[in-house]
Protein backbone atom coordinates (compact mmCIF):
# COMPACT_ATOMS: atom_id res chain seq x y z
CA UNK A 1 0.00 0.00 0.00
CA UNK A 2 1.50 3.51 -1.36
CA UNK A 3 2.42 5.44 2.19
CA UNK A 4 0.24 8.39 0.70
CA UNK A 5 -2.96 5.94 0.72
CA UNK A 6 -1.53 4.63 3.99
CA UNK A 7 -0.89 7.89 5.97
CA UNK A 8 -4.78 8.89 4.34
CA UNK A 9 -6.33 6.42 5.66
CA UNK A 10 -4.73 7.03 9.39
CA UNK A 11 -6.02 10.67 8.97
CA UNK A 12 -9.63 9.87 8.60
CA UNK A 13 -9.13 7.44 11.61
CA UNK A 14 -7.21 10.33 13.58
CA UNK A 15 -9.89 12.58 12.82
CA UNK A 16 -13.27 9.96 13.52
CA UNK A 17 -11.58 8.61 16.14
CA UNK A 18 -12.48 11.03 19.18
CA UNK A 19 -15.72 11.23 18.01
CA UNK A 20 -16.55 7.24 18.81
CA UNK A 21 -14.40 7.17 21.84
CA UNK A 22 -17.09 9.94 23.37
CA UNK A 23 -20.22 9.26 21.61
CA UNK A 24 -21.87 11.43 18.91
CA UNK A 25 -24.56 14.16 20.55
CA UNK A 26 -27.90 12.50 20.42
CA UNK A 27 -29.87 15.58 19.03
CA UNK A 28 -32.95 15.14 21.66
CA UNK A 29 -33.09 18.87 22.26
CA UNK A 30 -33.06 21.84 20.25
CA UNK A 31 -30.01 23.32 21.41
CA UNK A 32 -27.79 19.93 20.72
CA UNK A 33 -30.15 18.91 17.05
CA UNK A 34 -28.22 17.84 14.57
CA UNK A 35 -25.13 18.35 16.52
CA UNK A 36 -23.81 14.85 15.54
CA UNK A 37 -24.23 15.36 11.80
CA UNK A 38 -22.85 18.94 12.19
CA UNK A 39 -19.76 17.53 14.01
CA UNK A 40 -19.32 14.80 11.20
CA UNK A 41 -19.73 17.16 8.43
CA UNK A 42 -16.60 19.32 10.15
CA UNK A 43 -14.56 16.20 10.37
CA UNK A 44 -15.32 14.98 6.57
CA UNK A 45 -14.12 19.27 5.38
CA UNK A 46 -11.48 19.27 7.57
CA UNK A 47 -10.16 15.69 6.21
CA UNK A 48 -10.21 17.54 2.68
CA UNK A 49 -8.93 20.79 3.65
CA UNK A 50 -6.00 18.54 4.81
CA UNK A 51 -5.76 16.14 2.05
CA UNK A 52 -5.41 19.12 -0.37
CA UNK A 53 -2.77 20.72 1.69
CA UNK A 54 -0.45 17.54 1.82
CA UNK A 55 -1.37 16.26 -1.46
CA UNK A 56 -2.97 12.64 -1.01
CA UNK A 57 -5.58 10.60 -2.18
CA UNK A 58 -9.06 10.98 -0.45
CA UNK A 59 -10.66 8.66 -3.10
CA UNK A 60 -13.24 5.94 -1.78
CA UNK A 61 -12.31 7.34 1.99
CA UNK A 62 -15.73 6.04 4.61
CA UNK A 63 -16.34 8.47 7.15
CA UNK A 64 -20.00 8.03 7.07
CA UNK A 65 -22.69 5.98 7.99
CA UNK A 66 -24.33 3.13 6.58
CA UNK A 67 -27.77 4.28 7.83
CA UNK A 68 -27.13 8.01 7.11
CA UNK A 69 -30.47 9.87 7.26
CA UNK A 70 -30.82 13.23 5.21
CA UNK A 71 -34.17 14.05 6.25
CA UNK A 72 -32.21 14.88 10.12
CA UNK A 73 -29.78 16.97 8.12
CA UNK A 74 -29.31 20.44 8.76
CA UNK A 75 -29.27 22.44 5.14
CA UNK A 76 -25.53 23.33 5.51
CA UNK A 77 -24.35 19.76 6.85
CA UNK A 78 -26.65 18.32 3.50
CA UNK A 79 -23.79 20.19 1.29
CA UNK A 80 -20.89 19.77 3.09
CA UNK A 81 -21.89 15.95 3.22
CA UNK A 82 -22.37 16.26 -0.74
CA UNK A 83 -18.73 18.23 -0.71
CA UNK A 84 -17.18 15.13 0.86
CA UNK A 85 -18.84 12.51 -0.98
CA UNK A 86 -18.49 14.03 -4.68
CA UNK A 87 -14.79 14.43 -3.99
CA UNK A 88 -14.22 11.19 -2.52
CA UNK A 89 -15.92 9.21 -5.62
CA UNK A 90 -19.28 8.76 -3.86
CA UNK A 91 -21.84 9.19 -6.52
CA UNK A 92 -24.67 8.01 -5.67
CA UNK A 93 -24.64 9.39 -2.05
CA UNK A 94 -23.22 12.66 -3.64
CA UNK A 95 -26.68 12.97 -6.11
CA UNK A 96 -29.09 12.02 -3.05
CA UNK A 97 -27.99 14.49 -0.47
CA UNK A 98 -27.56 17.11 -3.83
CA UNK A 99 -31.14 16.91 -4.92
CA UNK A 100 -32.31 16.93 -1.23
CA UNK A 101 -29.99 20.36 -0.62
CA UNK A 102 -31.92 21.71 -3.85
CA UNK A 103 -35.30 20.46 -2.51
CA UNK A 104 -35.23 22.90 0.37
CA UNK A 105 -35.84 25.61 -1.49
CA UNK A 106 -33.18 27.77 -0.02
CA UNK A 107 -32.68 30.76 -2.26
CA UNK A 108 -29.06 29.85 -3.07
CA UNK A 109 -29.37 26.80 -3.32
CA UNK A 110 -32.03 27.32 -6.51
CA UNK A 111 -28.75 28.22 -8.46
CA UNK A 112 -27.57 24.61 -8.57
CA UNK A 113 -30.65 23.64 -11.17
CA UNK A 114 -27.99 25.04 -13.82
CA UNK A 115 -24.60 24.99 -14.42
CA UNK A 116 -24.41 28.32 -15.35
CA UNK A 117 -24.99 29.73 -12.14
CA UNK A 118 -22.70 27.08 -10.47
CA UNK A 119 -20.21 30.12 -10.16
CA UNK A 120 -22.70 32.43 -8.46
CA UNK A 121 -23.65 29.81 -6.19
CA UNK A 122 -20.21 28.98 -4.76
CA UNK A 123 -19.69 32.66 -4.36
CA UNK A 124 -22.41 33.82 -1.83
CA UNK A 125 -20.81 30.64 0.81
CA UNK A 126 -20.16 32.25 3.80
CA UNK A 127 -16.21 31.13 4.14
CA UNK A 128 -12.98 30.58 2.04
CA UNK A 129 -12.96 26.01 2.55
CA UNK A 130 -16.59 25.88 1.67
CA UNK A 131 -16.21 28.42 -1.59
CA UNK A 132 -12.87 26.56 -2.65
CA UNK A 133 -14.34 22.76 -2.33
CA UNK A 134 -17.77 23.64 -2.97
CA UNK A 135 -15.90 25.12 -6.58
CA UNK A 136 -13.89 21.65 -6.95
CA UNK A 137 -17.06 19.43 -6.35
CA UNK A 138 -19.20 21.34 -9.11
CA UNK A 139 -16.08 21.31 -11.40
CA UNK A 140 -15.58 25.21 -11.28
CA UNK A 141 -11.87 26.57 -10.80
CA UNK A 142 -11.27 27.62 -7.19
CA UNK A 143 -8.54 30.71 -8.59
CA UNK A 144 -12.07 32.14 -10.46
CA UNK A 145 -14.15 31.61 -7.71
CA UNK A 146 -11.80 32.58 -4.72
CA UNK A 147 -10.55 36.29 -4.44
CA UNK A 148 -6.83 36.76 -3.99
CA UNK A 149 -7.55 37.37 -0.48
CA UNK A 150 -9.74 34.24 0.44
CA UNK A 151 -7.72 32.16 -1.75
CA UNK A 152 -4.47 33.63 0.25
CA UNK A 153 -5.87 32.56 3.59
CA UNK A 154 -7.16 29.32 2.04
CA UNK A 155 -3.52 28.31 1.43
CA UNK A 156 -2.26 29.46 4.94
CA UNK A 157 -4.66 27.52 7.02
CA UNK A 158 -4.62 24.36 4.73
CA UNK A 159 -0.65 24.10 5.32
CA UNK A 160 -0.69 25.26 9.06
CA UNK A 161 -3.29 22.89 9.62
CA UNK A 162 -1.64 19.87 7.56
CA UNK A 163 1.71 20.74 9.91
CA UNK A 164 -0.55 20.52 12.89
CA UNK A 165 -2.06 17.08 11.60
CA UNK A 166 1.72 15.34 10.76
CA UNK A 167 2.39 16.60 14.34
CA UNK A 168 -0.78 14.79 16.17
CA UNK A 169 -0.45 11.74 13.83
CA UNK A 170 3.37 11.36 14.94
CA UNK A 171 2.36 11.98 18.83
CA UNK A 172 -0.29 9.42 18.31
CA UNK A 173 1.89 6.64 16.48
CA UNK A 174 5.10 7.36 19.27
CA UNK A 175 2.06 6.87 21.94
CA UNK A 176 1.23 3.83 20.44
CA UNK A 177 4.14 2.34 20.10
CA UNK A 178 5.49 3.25 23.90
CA UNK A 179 2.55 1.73 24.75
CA UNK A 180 2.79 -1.45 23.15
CA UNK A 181 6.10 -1.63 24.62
CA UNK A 182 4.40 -1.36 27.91
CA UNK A 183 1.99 -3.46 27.31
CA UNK A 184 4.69 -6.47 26.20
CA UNK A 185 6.80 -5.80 29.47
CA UNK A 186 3.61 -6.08 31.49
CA UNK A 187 3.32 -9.41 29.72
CA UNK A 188 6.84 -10.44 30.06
CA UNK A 189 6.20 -9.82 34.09
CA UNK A 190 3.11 -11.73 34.20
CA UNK A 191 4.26 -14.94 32.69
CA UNK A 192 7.50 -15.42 34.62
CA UNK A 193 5.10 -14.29 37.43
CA UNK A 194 3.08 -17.22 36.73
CA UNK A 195 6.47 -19.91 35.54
CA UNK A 196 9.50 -18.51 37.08
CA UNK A 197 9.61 -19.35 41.28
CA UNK A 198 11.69 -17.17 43.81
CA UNK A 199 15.24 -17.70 44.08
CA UNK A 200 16.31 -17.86 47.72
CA UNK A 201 19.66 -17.39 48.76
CA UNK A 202 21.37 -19.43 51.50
CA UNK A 203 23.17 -17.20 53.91
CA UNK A 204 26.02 -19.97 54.38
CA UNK A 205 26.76 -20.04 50.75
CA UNK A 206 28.40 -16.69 50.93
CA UNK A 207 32.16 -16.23 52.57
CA UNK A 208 33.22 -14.18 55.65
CA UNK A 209 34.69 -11.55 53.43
CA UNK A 210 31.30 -11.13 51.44
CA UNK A 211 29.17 -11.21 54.24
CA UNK A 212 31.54 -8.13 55.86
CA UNK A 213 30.93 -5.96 52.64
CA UNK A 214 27.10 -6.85 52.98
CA UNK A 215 27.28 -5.40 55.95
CA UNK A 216 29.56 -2.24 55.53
CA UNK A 217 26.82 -1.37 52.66
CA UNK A 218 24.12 -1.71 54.46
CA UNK A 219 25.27 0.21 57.21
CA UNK A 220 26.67 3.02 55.04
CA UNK A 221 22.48 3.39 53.39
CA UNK A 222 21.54 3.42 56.86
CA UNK A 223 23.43 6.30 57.79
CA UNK A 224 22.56 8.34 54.64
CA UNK A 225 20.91 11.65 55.91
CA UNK A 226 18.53 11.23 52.53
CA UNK A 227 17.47 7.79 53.06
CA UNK A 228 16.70 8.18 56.36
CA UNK A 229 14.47 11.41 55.67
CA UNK A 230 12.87 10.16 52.46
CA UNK A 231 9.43 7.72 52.88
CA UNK A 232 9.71 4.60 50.96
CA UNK A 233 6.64 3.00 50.03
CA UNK A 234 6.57 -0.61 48.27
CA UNK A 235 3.91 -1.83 46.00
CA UNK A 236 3.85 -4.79 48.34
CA UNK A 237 3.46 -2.05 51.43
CA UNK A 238 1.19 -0.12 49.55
CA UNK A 239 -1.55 -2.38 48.88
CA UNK A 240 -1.59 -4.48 51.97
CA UNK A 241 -1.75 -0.90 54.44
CA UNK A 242 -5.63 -0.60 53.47
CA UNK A 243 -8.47 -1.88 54.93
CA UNK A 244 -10.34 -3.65 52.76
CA UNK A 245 -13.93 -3.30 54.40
CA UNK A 246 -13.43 -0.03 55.37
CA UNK A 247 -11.99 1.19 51.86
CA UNK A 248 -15.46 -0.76 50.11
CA UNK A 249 -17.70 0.96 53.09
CA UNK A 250 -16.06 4.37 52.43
CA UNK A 251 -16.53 4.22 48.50
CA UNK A 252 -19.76 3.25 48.95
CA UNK A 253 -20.56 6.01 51.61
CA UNK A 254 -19.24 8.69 48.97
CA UNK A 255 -21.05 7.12 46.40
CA UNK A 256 -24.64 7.89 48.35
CA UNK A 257 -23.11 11.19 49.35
CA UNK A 258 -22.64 12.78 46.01
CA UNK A 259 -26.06 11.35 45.30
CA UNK A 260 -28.04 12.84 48.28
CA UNK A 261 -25.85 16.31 47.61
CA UNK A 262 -26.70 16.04 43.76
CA UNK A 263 -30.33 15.59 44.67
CA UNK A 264 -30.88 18.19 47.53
CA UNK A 265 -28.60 21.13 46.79
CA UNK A 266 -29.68 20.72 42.93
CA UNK A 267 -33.10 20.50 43.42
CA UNK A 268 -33.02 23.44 45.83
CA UNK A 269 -30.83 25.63 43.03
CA UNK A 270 -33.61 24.25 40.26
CA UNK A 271 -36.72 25.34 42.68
CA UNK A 272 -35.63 28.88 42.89
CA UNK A 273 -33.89 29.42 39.72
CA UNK A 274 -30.71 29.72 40.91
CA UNK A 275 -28.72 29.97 37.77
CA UNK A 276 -29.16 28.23 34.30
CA UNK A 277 -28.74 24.71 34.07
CA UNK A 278 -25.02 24.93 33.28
CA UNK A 279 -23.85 26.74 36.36
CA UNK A 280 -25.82 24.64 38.73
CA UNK A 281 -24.44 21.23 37.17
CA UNK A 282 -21.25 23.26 37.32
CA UNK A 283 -21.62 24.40 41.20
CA UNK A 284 -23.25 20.69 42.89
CA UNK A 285 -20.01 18.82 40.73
CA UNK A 286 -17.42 20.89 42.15
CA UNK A 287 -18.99 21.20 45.52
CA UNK A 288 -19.80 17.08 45.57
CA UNK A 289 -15.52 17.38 44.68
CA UNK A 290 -14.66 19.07 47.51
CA UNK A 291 -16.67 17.82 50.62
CA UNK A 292 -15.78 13.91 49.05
CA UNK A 293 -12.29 14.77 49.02
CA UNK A 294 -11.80 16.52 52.62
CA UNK A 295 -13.83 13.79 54.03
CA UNK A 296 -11.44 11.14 52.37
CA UNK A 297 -8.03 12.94 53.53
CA UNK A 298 -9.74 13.56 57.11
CA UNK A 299 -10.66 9.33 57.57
CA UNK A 300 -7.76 8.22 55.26
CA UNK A 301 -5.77 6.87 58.39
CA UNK A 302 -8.56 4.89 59.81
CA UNK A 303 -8.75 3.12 56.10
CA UNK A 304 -5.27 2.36 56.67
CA UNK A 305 -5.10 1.55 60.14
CA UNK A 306 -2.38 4.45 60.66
CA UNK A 307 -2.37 6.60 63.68
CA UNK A 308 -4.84 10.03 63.37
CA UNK A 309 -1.27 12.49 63.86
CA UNK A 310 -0.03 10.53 60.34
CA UNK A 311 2.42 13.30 58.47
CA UNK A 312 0.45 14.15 55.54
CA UNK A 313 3.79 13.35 53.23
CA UNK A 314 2.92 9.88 54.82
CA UNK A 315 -0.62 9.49 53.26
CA UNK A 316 0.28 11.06 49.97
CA UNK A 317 2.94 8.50 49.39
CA UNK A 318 0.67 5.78 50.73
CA UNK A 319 -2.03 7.37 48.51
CA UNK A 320 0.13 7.54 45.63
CA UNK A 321 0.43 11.08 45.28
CA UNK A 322 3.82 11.58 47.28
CA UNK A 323 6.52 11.63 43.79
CA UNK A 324 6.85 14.35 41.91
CA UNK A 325 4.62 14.79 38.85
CA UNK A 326 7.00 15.68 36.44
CA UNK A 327 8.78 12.72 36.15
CA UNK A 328 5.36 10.68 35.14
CA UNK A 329 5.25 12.43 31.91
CA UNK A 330 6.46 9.48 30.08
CA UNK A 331 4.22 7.19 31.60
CA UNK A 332 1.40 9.45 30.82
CA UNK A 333 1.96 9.19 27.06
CA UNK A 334 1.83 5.18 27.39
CA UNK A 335 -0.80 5.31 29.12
CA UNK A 336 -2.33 7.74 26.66
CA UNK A 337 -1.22 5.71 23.60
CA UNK A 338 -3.03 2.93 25.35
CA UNK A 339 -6.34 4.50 26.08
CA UNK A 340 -5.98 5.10 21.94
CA UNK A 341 -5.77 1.47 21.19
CA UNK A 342 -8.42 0.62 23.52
CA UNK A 343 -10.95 3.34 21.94
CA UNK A 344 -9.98 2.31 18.36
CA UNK A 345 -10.62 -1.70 19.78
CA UNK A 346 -13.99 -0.29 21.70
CA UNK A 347 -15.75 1.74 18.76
CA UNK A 348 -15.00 -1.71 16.32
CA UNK A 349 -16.61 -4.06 19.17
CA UNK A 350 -19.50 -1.61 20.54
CA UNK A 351 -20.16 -0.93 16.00
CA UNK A 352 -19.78 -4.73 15.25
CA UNK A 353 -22.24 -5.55 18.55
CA UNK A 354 -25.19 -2.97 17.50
CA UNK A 355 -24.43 -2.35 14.21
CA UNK A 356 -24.77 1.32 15.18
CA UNK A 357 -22.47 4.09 16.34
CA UNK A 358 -22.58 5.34 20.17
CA UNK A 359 -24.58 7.68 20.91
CA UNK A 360 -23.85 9.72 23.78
CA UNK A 361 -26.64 12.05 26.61
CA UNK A 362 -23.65 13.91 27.76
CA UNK A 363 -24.74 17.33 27.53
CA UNK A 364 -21.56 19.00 28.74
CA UNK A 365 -20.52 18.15 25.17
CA UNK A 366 -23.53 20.05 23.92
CA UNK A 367 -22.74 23.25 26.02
CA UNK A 368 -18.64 23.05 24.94
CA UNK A 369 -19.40 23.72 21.94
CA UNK A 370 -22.91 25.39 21.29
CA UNK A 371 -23.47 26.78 25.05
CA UNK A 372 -21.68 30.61 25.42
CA UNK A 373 -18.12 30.98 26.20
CA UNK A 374 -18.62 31.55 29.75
CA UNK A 375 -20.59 28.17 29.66
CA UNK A 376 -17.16 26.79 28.06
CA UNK A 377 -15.23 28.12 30.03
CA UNK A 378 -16.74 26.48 33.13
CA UNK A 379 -17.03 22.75 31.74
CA UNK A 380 -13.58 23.51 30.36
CA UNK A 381 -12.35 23.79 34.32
CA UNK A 382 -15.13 20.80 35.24
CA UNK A 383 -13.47 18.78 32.52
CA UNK A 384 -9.80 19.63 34.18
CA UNK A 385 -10.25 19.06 37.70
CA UNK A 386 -12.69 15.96 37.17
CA UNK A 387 -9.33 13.96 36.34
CA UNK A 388 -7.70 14.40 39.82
CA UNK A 389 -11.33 13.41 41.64
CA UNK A 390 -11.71 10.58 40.14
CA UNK A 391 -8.18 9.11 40.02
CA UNK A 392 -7.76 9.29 43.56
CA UNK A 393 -11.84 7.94 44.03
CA UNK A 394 -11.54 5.32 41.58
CA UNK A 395 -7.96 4.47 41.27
CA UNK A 396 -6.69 5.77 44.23
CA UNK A 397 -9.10 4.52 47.16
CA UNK A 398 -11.58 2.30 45.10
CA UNK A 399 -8.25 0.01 43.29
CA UNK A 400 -5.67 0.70 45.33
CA UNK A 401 -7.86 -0.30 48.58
CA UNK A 402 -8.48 -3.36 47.21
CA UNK A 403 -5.98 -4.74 44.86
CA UNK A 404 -4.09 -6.86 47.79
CA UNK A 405 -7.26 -8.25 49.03
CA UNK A 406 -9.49 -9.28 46.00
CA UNK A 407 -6.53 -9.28 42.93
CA UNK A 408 -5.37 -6.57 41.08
CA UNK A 409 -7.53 -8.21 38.45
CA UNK A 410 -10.51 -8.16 39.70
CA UNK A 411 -10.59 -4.68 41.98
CA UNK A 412 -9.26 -3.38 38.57
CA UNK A 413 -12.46 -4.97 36.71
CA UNK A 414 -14.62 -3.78 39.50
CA UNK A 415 -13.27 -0.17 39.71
CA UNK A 416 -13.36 0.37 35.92
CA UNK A 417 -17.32 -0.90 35.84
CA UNK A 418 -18.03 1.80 38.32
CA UNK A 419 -15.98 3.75 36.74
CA UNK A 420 -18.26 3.62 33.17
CA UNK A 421 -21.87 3.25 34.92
CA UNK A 422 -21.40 6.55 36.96
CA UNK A 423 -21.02 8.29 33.71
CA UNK A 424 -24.28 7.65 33.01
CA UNK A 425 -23.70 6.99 28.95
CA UNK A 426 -24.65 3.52 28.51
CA UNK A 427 -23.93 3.87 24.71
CA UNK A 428 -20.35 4.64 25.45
CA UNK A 429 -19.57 2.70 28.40
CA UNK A 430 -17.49 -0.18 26.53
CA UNK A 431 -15.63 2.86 26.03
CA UNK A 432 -15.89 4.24 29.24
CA UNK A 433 -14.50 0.46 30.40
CA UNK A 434 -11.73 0.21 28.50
CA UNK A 435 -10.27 3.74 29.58
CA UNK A 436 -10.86 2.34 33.66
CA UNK A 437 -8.81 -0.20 32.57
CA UNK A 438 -5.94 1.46 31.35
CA UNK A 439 -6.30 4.15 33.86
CA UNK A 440 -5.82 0.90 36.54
CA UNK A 441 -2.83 -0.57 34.74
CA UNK A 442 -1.13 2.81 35.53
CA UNK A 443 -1.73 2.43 38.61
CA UNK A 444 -0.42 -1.03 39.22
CA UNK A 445 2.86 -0.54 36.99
CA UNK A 446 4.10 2.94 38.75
CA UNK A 447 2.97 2.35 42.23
CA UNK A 448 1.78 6.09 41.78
CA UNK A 449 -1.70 8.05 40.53
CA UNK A 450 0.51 11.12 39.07
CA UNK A 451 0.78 8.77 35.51
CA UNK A 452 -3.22 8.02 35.33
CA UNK A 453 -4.60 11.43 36.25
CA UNK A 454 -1.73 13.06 34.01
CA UNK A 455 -3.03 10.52 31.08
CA UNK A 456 -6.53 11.36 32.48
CA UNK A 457 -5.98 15.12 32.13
CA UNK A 458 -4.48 14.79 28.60
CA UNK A 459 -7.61 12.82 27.17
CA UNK A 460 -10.22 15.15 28.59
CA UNK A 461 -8.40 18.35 26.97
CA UNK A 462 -7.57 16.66 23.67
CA UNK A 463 -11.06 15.82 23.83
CA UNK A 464 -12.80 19.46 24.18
CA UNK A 465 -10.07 21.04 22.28
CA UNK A 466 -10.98 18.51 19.13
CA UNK A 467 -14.39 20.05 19.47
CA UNK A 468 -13.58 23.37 19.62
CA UNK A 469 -11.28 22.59 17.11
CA UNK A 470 -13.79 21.01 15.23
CA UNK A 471 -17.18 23.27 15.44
CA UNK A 472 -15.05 26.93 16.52
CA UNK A 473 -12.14 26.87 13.59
């Protein structure tokens, strides 16, 4: 396969790809209808915008559905659609969402019953990329069509935008990769886990001399001013300092806590209009944050049987918060290339199951990018912080509390279940599943929660940026 075809085919996955992971907007309410159509109509002109800048074949490319309904469609998604599937070789889809464009009688839209007015048509679209394929589709010359100006910006954003998508494609293949070597050193542990037994050595076997340097270093570590000031914390130590009933009890009491809070202090906000529905989803998520985590820190000795006057530099390393951040980064981008695999693997399995895409209720997603930018702006900072809640709820206490008790299997399968009901998208929760997973794996491999919420972090803001990206530029 030509690496042209090859690296166009790994666009339009690059490009689809976040939109399966979260779900297309079901369009049950005016503000979010035909949302998920608009979205994919964005993703099939920004696949040609790019194509054109870097010169490859977008022939016989599928970015659309098998059940695709134009009667849902939005006027300008029916074109854009038509765009995309005229340039890609798609004829007969091309012709049916053409004659239904012309069908709704939109003034402009009259001009395409004759070629000569083909040229007046493409010139009253409202922007430079819809003029200059709109121009290639009906077999006009973009240079007649475009002014010097329009055509001028054309060309800048198609080649800053083609730099941008060599740079996320490369990210996305290193994260891959790094992952995979993860993923085969994970293996590589398990099975001589599961083949290879302890070696023990016998204390007689070694001579005077040896055992006298033995000793000399281990005395020399014990008097090292750093070691003795610096809190080591085993996996081993780690995972058996919890209480397993009390960590299950505790989740569970949080879990009926955010609930109760949701319920009251929402419904209270909702009964006397306190706000639109953005701020108060905004306010009872960050104030459910909050109270869960001081409650957590406050009882997090009694979980692990530690005195009440525990240093806090204590609990954080117990906790798996006690490193510093920075040196995670790494680990973040495995984890990150990862959750990539596992969203490419979940969208085939969840597709091949229904024979449908996800379809997501989130309406965060709706707000990000139709709500106002103060609207954005606050899910934007909900989308942020949400990482470091529910690391430490989910990985943190949930996994980590029970890992040495009930397998790391299994409280990894458990936490990552939660983890995808409590969303509340049932569409997207094989989705939502395999991220828990990864998220867990982490966990487990760096003895620390910096490397999941990191990779957390980076998901959710590649996420919203993709939509701004897509629906704001």
């Amino acid at each position: 396969m030509p690496v042209k075809r090859l690296f166009s085919l790994f666009l339009a996955l690059m490009l689809m790809l976040p939109l399966n992971f979260i779900g297309f907007i079901n369009p049950h309410k005016d503000e979010s209808k035909d949302l998920s159509l608009k979205l994919r109509a964005q993703v099939c002109l920004k696949y040609l915008r790019i194509s054109e800048a870097l010169n490859i074949s977008s022939a016989n490319i599928e970015l659309l559905p098998r059940d695709l309904n134009i009667e849902k469609m939005s006027h300008d998604a029916k074109f854009d659609l038509y765009i995309f599937t005229k340039l890609t070789g798609q004829d007969d889809k091309a012709n049916e969402l053409l004659t239904s464009y012309i069908e709704d009688n939109d003034e402009n839209s009259q001009n395409l019953l004759s070629k000569d007015k083909y040229a007046t048509f493409c010139q009253q679209l409202d922007d430079s990329t819809r003029k200059y394929m709109a121009s290639k589709a009906l077999g006009l010359d973009p240079k007649e069509i475009l002014s010097p100006k329009e055509l001028s910006q054309f060309n800048t954003l198609v080649r800053v935008e083609a730099l941008f998508a060599i740079t996320i494609i490369l990210i996305f293949i290193l994260s891959i990769l790094y992952a995979m070597v993860g993923i085969y050193r994970a293996l590589v542990d398990l099975y001589k886990y599961l083949t290879v037994q302890d070696i023990y050595l016998d204390v007689d076997e070694f001579t005077p001399e040896e055992i006298s340097i033995i000793d000399d270093l281990e005395s020399n570590i014990g008097e090292s001013k750093d070691f003795k000031e610096e809190v080591v914390v085993s996996k081993e130590e780690q995972s058996n300092i919890w209480d397993p009933i009390k960590t299950v009890w505790a989740f569970v009491s949080l879990s009926w806590l955010s609930i109760i809070m949701a319920a009251v202090i929402g419904g209270i906000m909702l009964y006397f209009s306190l706000g639109n529905e953005i701020f108060q989803t905004f306010f009872v998520q960050i104030l459910i944050y909050a109270v869960n985590i001081f409650l957590l820190f406050r009882y997090l000795p009694k979980l692990m049987n530690l005195p009440d006057n525990t240093p806090k530099v204590h609990l954080l390393k117990y906790l798996g918060l006690g490193d510093n951040w920075a040196k995670y980064i790494p680990q973040a981008f495995m984890g990150y290339g990862a959750l990539l695999m596992s969203a490419f693997f979940s969208s085939w399995l969840f597709q091949y199951l229904t024979n449908h895409e996800p379809v997501s209720s989130n309406k965060l997603l709706v707000y990000i990018t139709s709500g106002t930018f103060t609207q954005s702006i606050l899910i934007v900072f909900l989308a942020l912080v949400a990482p470091f809640y529910e690391e430490i709820i989910f990985r943190g206490l949930l996994f980590g509390g029970t890992r040495s008790t009930f397998s790391p299997i299994l409280a990894a399968s458990f936490s990552s279940v939660y983890f995808a009901l409590v969303h509340g998208d049932i569409q997207v929760t094989i989705s939502l599943l395999g991220m828990g997973l990864v998220l867990c794996w982490l966990y487990q491999r760096t003895n620390s929660l910096w490397p999941s919420i990191l990779c957390h972090f980076m998901w959710n803001g590649s996420v919203i940026f993709y939509m701004f990206y897509l629906l704001k530029f």
